[in-house]
C-alpha atoms as a PDB file:
ATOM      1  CA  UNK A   1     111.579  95.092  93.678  1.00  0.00           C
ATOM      2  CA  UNK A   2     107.747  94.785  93.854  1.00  0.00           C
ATOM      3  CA  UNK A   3     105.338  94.671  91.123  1.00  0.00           C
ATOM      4  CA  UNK A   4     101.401  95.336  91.565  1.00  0.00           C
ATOM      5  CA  UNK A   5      99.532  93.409  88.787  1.00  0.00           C
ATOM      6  CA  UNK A   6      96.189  94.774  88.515  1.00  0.00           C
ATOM      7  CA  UNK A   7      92.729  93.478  86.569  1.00  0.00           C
ATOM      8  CA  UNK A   8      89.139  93.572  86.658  1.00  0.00           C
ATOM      9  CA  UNK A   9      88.490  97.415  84.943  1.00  0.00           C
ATOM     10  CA  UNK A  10      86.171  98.152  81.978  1.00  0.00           C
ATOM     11  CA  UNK A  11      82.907  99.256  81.042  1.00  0.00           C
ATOM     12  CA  UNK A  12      79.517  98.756  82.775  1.00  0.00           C
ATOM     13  CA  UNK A  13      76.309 100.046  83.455  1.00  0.00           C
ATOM     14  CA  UNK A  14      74.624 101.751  86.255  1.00  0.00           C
ATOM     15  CA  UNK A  15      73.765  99.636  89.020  1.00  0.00           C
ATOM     16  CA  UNK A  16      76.126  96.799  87.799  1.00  0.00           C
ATOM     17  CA  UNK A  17      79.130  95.065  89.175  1.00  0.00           C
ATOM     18  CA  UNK A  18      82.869  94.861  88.443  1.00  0.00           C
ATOM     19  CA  UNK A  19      85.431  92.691  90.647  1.00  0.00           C
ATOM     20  CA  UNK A  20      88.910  93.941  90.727  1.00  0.00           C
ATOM     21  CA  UNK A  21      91.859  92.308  91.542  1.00  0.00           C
ATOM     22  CA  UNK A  22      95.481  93.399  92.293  1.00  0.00           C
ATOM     23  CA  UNK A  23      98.876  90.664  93.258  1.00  0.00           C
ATOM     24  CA  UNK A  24     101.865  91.524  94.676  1.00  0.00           C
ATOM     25  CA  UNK A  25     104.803  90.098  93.973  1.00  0.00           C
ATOM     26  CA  UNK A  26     108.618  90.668  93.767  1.00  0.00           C
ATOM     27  CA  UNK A  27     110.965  90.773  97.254  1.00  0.00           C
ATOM     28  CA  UNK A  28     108.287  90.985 100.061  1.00  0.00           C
ATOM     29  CA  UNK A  29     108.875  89.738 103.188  1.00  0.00           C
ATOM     30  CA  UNK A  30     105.524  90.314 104.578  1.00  0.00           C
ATOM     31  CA  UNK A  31     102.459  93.297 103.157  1.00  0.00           C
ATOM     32  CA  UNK A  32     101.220  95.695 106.115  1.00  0.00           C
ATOM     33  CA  UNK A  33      98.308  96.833 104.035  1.00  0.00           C
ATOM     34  CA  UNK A  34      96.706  96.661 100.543  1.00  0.00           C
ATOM     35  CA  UNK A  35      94.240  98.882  99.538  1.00  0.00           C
ATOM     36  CA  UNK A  36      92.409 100.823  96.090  1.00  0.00           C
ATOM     37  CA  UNK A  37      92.620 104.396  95.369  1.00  0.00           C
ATOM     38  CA  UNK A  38      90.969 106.005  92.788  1.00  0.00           C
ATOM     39  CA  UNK A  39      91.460 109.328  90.266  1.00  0.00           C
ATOM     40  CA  UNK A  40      88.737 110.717  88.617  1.00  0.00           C
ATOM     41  CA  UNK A  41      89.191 113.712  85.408  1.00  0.00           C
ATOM     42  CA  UNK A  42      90.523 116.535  87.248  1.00  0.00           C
ATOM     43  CA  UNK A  43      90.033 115.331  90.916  1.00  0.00           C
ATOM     44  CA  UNK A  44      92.732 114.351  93.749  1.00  0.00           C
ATOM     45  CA  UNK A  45      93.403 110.300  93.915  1.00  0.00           C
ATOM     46  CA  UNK A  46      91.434 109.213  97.322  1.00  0.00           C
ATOM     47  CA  UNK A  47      91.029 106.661  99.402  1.00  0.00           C
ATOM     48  CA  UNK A  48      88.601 103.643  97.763  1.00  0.00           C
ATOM     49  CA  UNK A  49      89.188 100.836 100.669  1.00  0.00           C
ATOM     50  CA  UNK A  50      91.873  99.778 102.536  1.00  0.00           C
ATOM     51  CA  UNK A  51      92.394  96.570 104.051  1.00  0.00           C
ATOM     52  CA  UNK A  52      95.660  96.305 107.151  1.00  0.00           C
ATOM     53  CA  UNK A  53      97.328  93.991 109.496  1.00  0.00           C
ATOM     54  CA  UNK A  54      94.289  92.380 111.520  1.00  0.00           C
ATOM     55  CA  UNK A  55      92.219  92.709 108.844  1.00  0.00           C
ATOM     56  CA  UNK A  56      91.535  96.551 109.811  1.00  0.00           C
ATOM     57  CA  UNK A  57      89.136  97.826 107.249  1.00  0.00           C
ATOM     58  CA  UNK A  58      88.324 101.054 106.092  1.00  0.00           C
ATOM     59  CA  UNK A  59      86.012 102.684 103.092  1.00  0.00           C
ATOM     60  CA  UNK A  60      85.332 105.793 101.381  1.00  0.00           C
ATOM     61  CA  UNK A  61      81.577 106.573 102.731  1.00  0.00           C
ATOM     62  CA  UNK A  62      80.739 107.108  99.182  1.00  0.00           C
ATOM     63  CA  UNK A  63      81.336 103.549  98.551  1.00  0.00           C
ATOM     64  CA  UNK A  64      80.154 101.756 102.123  1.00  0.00           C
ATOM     65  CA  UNK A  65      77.393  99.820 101.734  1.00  0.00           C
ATOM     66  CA  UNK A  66      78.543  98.781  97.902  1.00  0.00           C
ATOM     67  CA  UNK A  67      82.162  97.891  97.616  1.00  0.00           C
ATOM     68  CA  UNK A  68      83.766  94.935  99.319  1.00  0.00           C
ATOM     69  CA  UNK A  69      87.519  94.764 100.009  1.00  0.00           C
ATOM     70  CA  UNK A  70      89.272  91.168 100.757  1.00  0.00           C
ATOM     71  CA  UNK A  71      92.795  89.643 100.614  1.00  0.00           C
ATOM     72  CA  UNK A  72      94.326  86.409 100.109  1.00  0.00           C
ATOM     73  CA  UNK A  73      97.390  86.423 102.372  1.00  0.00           C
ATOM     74  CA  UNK A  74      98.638  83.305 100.971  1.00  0.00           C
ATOM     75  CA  UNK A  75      98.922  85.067  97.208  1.00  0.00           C
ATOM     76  CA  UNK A  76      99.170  88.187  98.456  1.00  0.00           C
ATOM     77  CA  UNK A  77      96.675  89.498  96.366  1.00  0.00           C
ATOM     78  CA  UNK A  78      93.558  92.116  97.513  1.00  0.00           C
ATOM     79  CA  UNK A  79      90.320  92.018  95.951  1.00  0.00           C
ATOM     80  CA  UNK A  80      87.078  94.678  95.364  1.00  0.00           C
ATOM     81  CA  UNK A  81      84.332  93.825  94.657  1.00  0.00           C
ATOM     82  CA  UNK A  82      81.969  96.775  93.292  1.00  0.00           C
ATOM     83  CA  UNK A  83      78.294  96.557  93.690  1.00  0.00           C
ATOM     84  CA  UNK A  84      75.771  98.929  92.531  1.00  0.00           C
ATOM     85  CA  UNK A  85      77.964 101.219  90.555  1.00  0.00           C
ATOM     86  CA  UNK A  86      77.367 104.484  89.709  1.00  0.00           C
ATOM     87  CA  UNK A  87      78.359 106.957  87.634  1.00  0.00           C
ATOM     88  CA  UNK A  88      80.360 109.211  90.055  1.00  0.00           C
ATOM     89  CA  UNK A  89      82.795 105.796  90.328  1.00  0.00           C
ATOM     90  CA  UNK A  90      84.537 106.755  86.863  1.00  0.00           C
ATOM     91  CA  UNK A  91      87.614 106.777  87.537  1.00  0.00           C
ATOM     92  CA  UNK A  92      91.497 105.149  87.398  1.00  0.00           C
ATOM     93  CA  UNK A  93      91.396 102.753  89.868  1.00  0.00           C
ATOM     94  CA  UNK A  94      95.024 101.957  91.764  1.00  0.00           C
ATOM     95  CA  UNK A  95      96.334  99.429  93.720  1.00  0.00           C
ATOM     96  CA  UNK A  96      98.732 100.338  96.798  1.00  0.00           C
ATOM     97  CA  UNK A  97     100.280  98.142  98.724  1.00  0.00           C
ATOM     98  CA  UNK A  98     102.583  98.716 102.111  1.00  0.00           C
ATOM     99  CA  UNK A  99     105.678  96.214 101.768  1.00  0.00           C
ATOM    100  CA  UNK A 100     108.546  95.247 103.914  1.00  0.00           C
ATOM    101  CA  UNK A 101     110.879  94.125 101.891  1.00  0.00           C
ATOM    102  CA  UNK A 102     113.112  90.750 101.874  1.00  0.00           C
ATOM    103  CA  UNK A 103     116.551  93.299 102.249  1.00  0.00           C
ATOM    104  CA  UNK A 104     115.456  95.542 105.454  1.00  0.00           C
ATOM    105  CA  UNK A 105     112.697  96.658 108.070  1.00  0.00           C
ATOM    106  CA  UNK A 106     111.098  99.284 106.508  1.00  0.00           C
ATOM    107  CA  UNK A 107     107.575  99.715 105.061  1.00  0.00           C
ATOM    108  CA  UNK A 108     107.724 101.290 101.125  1.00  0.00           C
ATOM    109  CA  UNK A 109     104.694 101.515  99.249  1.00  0.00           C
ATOM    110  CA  UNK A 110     104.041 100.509  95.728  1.00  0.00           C
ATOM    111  CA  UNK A 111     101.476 101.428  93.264  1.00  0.00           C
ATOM    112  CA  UNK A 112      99.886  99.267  90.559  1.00  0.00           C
ATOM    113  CA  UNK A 113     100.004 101.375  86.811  1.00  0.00           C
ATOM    114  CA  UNK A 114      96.005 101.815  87.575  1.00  0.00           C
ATOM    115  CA  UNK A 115      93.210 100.399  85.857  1.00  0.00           C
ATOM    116  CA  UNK A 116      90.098 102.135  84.210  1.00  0.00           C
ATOM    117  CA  UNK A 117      86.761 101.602  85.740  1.00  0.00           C
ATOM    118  CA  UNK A 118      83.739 103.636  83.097  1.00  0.00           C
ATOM    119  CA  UNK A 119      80.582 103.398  84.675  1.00  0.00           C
ATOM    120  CA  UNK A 120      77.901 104.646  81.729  1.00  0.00           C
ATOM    121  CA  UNK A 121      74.081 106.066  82.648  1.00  0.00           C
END
């Protein structure tokens, strides 16, 4: 019903910059929120940055400061951009996004498959 098409992960060095992007499509009738998550080796996924309806924004502290988190209503599509990396930002990197559907009211979320973000010292 929805797909989450994610890009932007690789390889980069510490203190460099990766832009990652994530677009929604399928039956939506309108996206409450879109957001990144991220999974390191042997860690819970957490909260990266979140972006909601009124353009609510929220960050990990670990990444405030560095990371920047916009959306493109229009293409329903969210961006991050990731300054300054560091090592301890290995990790998957997922997209989430909260959906209404075209068929009802309620808000389901969808994940993108996740995309790998190696940040090398």
């Amino acid at each position: 019903q929805v797909q989450l098409a994610e890009s932007g992960g690789g390889l980069v060095q510490v203190g460099g910059s990766l832009r990652l992007s994530c677009a929604a499509s399928g039956s939506i009738r309108s996206i409450n929120a879109m957001g990144w998550y991220r999974q390191a080796p042997r860690k819970q996924r957490e909260l990266v940055a979140i972006l909601s309806s009124g353009d609510t924004i929220n960050y990990a502290d670990s990444v405030k400061g560095r990371f920047t988190i916009a959306r493109d209503n229009a293409e329903n599509t969210v961006y991050l951009q990731m300054n300054s990396l560091k090592p301890e930002d290995t990790a998957v990197y997922y997209c989430n996004a909260q959906v209404v559907l075209t068929t009802g009211i309620y808000t389901f979320s969808y994940w993108g498959r996740g995309t790998q973000i190696t940040v090398s010292s």
